[in-house]
Protein backbone atom coordinates (compact mmCIF):
# COMPACT_ATOMS: atom_id res chain seq x y z
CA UNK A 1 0.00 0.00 0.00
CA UNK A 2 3.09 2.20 0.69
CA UNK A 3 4.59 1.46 -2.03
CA UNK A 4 1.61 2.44 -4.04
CA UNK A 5 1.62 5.70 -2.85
CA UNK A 6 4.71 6.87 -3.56
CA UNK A 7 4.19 5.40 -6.65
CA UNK A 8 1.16 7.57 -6.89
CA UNK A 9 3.28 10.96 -5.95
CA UNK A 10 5.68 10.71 -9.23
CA UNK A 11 2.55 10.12 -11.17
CA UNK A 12 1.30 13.10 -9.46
CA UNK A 13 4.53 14.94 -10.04
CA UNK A 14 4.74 13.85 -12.98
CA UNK A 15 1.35 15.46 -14.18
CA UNK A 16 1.76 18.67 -12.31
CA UNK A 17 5.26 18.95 -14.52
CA UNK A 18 3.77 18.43 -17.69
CA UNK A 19 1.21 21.16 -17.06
CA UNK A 20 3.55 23.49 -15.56
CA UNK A 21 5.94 22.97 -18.75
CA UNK A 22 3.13 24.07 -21.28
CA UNK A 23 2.39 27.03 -18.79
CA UNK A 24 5.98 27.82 -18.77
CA UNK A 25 6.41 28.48 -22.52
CA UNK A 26 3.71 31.24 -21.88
CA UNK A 27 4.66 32.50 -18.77
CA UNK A 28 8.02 32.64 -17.22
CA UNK A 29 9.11 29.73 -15.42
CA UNK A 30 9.29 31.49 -11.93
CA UNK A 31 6.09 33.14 -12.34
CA UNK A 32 4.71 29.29 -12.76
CA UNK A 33 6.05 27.73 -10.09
CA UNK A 34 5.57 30.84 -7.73
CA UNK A 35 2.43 31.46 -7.99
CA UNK A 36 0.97 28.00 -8.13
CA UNK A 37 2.85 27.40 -4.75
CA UNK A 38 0.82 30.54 -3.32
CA UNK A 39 -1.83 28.95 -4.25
CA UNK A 40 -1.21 25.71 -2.48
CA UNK A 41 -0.01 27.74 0.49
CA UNK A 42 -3.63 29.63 0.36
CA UNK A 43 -5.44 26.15 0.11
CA UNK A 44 -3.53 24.60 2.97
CA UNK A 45 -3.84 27.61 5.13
CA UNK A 46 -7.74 26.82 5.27
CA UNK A 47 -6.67 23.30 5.73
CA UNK A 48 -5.05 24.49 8.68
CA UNK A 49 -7.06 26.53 9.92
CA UNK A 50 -10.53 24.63 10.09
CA UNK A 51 -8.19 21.36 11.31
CA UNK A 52 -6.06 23.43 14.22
CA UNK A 53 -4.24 21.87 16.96
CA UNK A 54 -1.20 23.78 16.11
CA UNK A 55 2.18 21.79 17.72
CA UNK A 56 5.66 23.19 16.64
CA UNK A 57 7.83 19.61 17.55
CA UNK A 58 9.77 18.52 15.32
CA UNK A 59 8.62 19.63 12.13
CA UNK A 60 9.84 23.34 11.93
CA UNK A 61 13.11 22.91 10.66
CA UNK A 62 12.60 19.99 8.58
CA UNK A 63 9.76 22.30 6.64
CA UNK A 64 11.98 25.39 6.32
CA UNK A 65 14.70 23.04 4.86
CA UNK A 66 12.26 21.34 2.78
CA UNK A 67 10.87 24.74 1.51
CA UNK A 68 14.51 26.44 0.79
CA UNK A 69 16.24 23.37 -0.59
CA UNK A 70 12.82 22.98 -2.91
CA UNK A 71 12.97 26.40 -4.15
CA UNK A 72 16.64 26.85 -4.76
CA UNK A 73 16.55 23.21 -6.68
CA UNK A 74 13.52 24.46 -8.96
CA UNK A 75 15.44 27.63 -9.94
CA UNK A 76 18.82 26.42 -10.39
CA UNK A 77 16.81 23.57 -12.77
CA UNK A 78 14.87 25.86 -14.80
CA UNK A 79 17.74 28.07 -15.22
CA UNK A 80 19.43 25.07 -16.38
CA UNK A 81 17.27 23.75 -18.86
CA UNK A 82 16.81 27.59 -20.10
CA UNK A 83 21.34 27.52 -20.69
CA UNK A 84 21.79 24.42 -21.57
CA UNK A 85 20.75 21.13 -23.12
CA UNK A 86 17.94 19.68 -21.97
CA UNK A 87 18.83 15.89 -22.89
CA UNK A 88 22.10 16.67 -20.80
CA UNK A 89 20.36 18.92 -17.61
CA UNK A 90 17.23 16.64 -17.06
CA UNK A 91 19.51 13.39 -16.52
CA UNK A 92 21.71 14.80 -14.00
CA UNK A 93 18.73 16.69 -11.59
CA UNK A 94 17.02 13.23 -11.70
CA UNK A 95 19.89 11.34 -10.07
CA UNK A 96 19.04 13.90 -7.15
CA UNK A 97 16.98 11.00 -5.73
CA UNK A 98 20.66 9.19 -4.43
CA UNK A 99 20.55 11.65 -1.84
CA UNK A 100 17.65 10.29 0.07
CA UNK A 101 18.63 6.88 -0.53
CA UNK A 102 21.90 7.42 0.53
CA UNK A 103 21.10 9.71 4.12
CA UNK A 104 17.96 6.83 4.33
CA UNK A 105 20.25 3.95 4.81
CA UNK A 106 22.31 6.03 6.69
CA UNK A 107 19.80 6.60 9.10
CA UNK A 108 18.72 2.99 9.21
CA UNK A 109 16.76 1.45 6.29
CA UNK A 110 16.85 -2.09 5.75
CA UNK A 111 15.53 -2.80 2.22
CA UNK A 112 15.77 -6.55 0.93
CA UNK A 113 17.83 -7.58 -2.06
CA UNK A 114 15.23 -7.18 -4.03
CA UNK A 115 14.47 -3.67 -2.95
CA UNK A 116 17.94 -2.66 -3.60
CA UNK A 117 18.15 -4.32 -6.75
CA UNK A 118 14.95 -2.52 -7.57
CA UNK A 119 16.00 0.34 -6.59
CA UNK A 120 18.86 0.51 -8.71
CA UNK A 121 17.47 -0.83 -11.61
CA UNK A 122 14.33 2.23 -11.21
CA UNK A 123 17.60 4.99 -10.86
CA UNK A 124 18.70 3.52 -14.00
CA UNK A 125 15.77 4.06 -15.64
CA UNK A 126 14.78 7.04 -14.51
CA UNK A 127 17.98 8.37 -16.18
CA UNK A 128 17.23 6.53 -19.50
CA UNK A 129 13.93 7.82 -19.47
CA UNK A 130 15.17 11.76 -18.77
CA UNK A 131 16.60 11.08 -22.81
CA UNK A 132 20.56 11.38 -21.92
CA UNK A 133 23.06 13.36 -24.44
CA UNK A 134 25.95 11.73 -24.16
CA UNK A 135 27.78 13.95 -26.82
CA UNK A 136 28.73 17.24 -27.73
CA UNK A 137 29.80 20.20 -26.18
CA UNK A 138 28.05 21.52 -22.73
CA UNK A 139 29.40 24.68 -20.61
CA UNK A 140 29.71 24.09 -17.17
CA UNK A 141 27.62 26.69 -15.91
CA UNK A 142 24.46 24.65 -17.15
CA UNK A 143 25.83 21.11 -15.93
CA UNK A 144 26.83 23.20 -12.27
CA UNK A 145 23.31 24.49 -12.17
CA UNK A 146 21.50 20.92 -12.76
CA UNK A 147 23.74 19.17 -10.15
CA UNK A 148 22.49 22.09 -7.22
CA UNK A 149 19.29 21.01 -8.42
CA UNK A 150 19.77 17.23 -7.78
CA UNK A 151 20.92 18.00 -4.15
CA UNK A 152 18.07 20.10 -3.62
CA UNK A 153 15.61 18.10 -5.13
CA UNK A 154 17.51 15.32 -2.75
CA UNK A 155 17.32 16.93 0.09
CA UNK A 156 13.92 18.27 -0.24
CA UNK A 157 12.67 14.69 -0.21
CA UNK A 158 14.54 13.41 2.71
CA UNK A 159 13.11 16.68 4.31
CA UNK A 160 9.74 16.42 3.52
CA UNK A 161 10.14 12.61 4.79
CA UNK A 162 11.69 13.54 8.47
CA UNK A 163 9.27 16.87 9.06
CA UNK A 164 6.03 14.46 7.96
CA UNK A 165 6.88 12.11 10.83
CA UNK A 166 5.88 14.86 13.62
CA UNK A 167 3.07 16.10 11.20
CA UNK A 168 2.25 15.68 7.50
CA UNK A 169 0.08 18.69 6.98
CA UNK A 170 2.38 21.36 8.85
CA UNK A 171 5.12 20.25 7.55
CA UNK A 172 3.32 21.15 3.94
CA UNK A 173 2.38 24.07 5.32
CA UNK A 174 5.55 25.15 6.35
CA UNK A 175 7.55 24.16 3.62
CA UNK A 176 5.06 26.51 1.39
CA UNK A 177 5.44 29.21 3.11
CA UNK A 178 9.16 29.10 3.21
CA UNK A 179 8.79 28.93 -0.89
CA UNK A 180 6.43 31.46 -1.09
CA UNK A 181 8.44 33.52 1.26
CA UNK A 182 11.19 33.70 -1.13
CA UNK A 183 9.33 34.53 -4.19
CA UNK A 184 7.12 36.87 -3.16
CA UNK A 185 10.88 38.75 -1.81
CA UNK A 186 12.33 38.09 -4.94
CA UNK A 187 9.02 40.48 -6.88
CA UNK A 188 9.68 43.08 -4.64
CA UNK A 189 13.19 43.21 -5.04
CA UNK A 190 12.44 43.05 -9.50
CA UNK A 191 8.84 44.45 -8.88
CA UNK A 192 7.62 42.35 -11.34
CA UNK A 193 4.93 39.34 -10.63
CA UNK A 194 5.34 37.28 -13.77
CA UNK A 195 2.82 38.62 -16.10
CA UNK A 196 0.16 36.26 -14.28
CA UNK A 197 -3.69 37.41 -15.13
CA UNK A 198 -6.45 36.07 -14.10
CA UNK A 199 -7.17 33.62 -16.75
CA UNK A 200 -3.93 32.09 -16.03
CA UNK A 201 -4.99 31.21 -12.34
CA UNK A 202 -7.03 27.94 -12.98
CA UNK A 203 -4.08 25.93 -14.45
CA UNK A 204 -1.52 27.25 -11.89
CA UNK A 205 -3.98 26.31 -9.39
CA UNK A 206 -3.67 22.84 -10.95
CA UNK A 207 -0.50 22.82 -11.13
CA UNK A 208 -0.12 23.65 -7.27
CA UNK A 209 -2.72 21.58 -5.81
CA UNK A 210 -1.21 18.57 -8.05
CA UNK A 211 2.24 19.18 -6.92
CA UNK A 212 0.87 19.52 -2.99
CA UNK A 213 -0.54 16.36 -3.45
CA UNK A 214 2.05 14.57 -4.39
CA UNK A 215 3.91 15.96 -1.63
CA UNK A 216 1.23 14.51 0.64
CA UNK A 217 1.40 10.69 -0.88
CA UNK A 218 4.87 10.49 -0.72
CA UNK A 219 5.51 11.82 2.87
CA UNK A 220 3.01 9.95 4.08
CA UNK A 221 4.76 6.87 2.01
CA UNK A 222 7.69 7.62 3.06
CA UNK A 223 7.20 8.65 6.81
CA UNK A 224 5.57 5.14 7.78
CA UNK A 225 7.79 2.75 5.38
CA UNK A 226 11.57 3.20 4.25
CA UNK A 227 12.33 6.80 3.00
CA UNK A 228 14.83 5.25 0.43
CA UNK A 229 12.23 3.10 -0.92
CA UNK A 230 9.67 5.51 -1.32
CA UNK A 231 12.45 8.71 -2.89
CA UNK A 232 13.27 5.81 -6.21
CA UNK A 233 9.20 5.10 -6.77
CA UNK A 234 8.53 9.20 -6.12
CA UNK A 235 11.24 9.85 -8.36
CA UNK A 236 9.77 8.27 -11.49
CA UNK A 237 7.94 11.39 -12.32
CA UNK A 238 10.24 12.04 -15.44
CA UNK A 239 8.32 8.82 -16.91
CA UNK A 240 5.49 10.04 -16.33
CA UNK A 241 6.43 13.15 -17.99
CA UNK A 242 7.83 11.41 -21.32
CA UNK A 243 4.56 9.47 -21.52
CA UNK A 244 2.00 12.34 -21.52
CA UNK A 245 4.62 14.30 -24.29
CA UNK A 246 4.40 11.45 -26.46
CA UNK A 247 0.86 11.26 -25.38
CA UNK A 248 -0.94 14.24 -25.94
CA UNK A 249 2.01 16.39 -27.82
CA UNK A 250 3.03 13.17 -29.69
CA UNK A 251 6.92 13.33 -29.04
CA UNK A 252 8.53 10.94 -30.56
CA UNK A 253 10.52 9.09 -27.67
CA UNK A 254 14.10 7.64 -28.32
CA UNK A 255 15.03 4.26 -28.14
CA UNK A 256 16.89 5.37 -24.75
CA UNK A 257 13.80 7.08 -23.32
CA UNK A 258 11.97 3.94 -24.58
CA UNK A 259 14.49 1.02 -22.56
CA UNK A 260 14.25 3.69 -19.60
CA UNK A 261 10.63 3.58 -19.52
CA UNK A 262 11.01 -0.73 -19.54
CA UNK A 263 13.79 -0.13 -16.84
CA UNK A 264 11.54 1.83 -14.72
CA UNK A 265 9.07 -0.65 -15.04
CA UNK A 266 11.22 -3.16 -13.94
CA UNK A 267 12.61 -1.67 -10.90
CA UNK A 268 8.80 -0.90 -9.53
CA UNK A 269 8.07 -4.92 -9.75
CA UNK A 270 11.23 -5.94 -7.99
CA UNK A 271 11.04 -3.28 -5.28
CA UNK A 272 7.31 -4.15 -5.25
CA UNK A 273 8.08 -8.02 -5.16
């Protein structure tokens, strides 16, 4: 059951990053992510609010970590992708989901053979699938900017994971408002919102509320199994991704995208098994 919800948050993700890429070649990329995290922060704040029982152990610091590594990940990542090659960028921030594997056997988990051979067989994948370059010529300042992003992205998982054990929605909560924080200091500072009108709202709300819930699967995944288990099925989102591009914009996948999407497959059954 675990393991089907964390499968369910890079599904999730997965969705919420297709959308948010079509909204990004209208609006900038900040703008997206920005303000469909304010609106998350807005739903969860009523969440909060009609719920209560406000109780700051534990989770604080885990959601302000969450929230700042999260942020700075998505930024360096679309700067990335907007510098450099995206077959080269996308691999490296996916291997960003080593990091909670890594600090969640470090802190204890005990997968089985099979999970670990699942596990690496998924990480695999999920590289295939992000459509690797593995010629021509890249500047470092791209390939610098995707690996920030794979720590963060790392981090923000294992974060997420440790802040949801004292409490799941707070930690959301908190973690939002951290982002938010940051992006609503970064339009004063350029004065500038993003060009967002209010047409635009209904999609970023989708967007947010997508991304929020996959936050929500996999923490609570995560939280009450084995964090490293739960980071390699979360971090199949890029599958997802490739799937609905050759679904509804019919990209044509390469044969590497194609064996990463078999890989992936492959991994869930033996970590599964």
């Amino acid at each position: 059951m675990l393991a089907l919800l964390a499968l369910g948050s890079s599904v999730v993700w997965g969705t919420s990053d297709f959308i948010a890429g079509l909204k990004a070649k209208t609006l900038p990329a900040a703008a997206v992510v920005g303000w469909s995290q304010a609106i998350a922060l807005v739903a969860l704040s009523v969440l909060v609010a009609i719920t209560g029982g406000w109780d700051f152990t534990g989770w604080p610091e885990w959601a302000l970590v969450a929230g700042l590594s999260g942020t700075t990940a998505l930024v360096c990542f679309y700067a990335a992708l907007a510098t450099g090659t995206m077959g080269v960028v996308a691999p490296i921030a996916s291997l960003g989901v080593v990091v909670p594997v890594v600090l969640g056997l470090a802190s204890g988990d005990q997968p089985s053979v099979l999970a670990y051979a699942g596990m690496a067989v998924a990480v695999v994948g999920i590289l295939m699938a992000s459509g690797p370059e593995l010629s021509g010529a890249v500047s470092a300042r791209p390939l610098v900017l995707a690996a920030v992003a794979a720590v963060g992205f790392g981090i923000t998982l294992f974060a997420l994971d440790r802040g949801a054990r004292y409490s799941l929605v707070e930690t959301l909560w908190g973690m939002r408002t951290a982002s938010v924080a940051l992006f609503v200091l970064a339009a004063l500072v350029l004065r500038r919102t993003g060009g967002v009108s209010t047409r635009d709202l209904p999609v970023l709300a989708v967007v947010g509320l997508a991304d929020l819930t996959a936050n929500a699967l996999f923490a609570t995944a995560s939280s009450r199994g084995l964090v490293s288990v739960a980071s390699v099925l979360g971090s199949l989102y890029p599958v997802m991704t490739v799937l609905l591009a050759r679904a509804v914009l019919h990209e044509r996948l390469r044969p590497v995208q194609v064996a990463g999407v078999g890989l992936s497959a492959v991994g869930v059954a033996l970590i599964a098994a």
